[in-house]
C-alpha atoms as a PDB file:
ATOM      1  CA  UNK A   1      76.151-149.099  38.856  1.00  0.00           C
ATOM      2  CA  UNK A   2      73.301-147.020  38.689  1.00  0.00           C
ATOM      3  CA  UNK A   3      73.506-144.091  36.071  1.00  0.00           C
ATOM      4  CA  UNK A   4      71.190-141.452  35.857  1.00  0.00           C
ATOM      5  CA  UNK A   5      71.181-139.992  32.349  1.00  0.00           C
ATOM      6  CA  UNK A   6      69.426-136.266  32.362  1.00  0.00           C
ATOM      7  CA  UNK A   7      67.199-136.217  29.001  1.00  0.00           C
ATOM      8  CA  UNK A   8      66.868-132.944  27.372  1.00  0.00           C
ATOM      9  CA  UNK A   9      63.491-132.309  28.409  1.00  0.00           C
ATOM     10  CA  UNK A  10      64.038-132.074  32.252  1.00  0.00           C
ATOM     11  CA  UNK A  11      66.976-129.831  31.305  1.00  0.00           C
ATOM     12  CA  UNK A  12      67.022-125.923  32.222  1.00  0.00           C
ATOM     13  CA  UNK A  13      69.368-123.522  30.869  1.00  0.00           C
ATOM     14  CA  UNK A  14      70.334-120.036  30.020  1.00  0.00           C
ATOM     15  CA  UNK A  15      72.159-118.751  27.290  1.00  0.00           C
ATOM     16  CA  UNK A  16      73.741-115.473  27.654  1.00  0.00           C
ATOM     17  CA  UNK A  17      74.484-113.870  23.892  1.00  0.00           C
ATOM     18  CA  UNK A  18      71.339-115.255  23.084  1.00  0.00           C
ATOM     19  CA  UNK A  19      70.466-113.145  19.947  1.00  0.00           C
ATOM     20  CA  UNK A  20      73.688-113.746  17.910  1.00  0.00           C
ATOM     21  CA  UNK A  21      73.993-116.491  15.574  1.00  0.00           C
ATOM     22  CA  UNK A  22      75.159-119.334  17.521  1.00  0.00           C
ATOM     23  CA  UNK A  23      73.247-117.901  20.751  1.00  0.00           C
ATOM     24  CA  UNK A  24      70.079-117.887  18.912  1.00  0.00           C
ATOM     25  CA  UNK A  25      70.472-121.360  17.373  1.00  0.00           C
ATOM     26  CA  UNK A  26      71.663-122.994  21.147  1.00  0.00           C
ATOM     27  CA  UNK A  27      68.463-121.550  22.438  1.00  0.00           C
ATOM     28  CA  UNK A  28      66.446-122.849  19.353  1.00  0.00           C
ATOM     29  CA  UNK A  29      67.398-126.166  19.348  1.00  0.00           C
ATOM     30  CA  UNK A  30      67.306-126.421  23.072  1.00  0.00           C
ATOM     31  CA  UNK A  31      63.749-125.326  23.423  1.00  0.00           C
ATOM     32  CA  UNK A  32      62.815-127.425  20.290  1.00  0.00           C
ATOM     33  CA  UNK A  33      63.939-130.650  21.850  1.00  0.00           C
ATOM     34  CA  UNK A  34      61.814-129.438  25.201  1.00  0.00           C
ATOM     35  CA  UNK A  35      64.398-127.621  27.453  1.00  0.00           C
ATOM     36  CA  UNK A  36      63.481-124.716  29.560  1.00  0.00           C
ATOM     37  CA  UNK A  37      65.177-121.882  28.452  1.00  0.00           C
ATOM     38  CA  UNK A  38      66.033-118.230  29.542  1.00  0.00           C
ATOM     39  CA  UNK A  39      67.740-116.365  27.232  1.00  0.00           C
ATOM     40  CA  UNK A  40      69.963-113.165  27.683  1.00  0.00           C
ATOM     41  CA  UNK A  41      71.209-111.266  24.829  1.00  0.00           C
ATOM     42  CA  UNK A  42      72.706-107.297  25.027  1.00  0.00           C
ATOM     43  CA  UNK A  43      70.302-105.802  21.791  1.00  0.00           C
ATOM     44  CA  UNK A  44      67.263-107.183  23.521  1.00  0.00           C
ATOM     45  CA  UNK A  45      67.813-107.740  27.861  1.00  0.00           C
ATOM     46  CA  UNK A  46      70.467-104.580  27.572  1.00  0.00           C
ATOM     47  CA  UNK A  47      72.342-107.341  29.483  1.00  0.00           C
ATOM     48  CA  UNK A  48      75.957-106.131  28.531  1.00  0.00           C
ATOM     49  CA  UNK A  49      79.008-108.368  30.289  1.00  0.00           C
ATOM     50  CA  UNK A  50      81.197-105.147  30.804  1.00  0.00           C
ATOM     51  CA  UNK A  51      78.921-103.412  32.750  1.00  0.00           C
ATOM     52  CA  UNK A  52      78.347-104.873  36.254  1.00  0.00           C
ATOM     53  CA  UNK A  53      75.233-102.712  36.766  1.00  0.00           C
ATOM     54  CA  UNK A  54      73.962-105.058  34.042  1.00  0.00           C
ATOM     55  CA  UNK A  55      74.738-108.112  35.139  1.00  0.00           C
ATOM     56  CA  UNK A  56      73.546-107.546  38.436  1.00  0.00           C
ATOM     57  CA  UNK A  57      69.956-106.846  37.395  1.00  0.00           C
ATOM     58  CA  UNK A  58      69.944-109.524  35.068  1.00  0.00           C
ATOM     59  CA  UNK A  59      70.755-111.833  37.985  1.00  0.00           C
ATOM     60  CA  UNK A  60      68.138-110.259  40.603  1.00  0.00           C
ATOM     61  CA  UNK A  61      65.422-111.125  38.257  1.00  0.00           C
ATOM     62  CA  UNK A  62      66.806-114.602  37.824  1.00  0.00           C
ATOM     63  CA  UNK A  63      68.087-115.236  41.349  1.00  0.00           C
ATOM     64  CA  UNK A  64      64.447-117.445  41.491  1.00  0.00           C
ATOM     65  CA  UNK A  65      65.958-120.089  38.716  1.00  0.00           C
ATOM     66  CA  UNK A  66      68.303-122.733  38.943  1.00  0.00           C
ATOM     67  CA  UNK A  67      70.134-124.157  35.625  1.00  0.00           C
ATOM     68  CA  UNK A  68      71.846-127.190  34.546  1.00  0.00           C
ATOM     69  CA  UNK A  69      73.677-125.507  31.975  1.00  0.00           C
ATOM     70  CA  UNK A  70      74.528-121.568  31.732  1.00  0.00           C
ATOM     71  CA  UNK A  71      75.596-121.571  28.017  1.00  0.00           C
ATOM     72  CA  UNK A  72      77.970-117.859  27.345  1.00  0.00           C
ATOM     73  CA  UNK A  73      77.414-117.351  23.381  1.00  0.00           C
ATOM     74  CA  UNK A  74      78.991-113.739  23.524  1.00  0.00           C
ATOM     75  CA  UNK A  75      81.485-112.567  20.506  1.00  0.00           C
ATOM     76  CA  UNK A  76      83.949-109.938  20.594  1.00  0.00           C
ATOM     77  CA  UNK A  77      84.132-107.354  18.789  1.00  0.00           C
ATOM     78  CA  UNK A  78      87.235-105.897  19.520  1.00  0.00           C
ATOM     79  CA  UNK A  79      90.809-106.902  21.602  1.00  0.00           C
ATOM     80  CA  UNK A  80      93.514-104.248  23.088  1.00  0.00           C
ATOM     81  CA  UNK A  81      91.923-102.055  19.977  1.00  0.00           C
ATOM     82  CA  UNK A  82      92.406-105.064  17.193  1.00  0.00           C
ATOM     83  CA  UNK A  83      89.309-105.485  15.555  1.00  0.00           C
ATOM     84  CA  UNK A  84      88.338-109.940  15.015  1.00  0.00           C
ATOM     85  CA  UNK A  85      89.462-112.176  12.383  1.00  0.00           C
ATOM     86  CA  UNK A  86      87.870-112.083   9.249  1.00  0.00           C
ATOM     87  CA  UNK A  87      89.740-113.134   6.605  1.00  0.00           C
ATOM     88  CA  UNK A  88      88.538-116.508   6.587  1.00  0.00           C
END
């Protein structure tokens, strides 16, 4: 059986929520262990996921790239009015 195990460095992705915390670090580590990344984050691509008009320009100027992984980071901020979780 012949298994073809894709090494990090021949691996694209893009991480969408790419400026928060755990968006940040996935694109980090990724690019530090030789991935090809494209990152997409609302404070700095204006890419925001409840606004189609955003989405859809984000994906015109990526409709060129193809990715192994797409990688959503995104939080919310806020459910049917109810702020998140903090108390822990």
């Amino acid at each position: 059986m012949d298994l073809h195990i894709m090494t990090i460095g021949s691996l694209s992705a893009l991480v969408i929520g790419a400026s928060g915390a755990i968006g940040s670090a996935m694109v980090d580590t990724l690019r530090g262990r030789g991935a090809s990344v494209d990152a997409l984050s609302r404070s700095v691509d204006q890419v925001d996921l409840t606004r189609e008009s955003t989405l859809a320009s984000a994906a015109q100027a990526l409709s060129d790239r193809r990715y192994h992984r797409i990688i959503v980071a995104t939080g919310v901020l806020e459910v049917q009015g109810a702020p998140p979780e903090t108390s822990f």
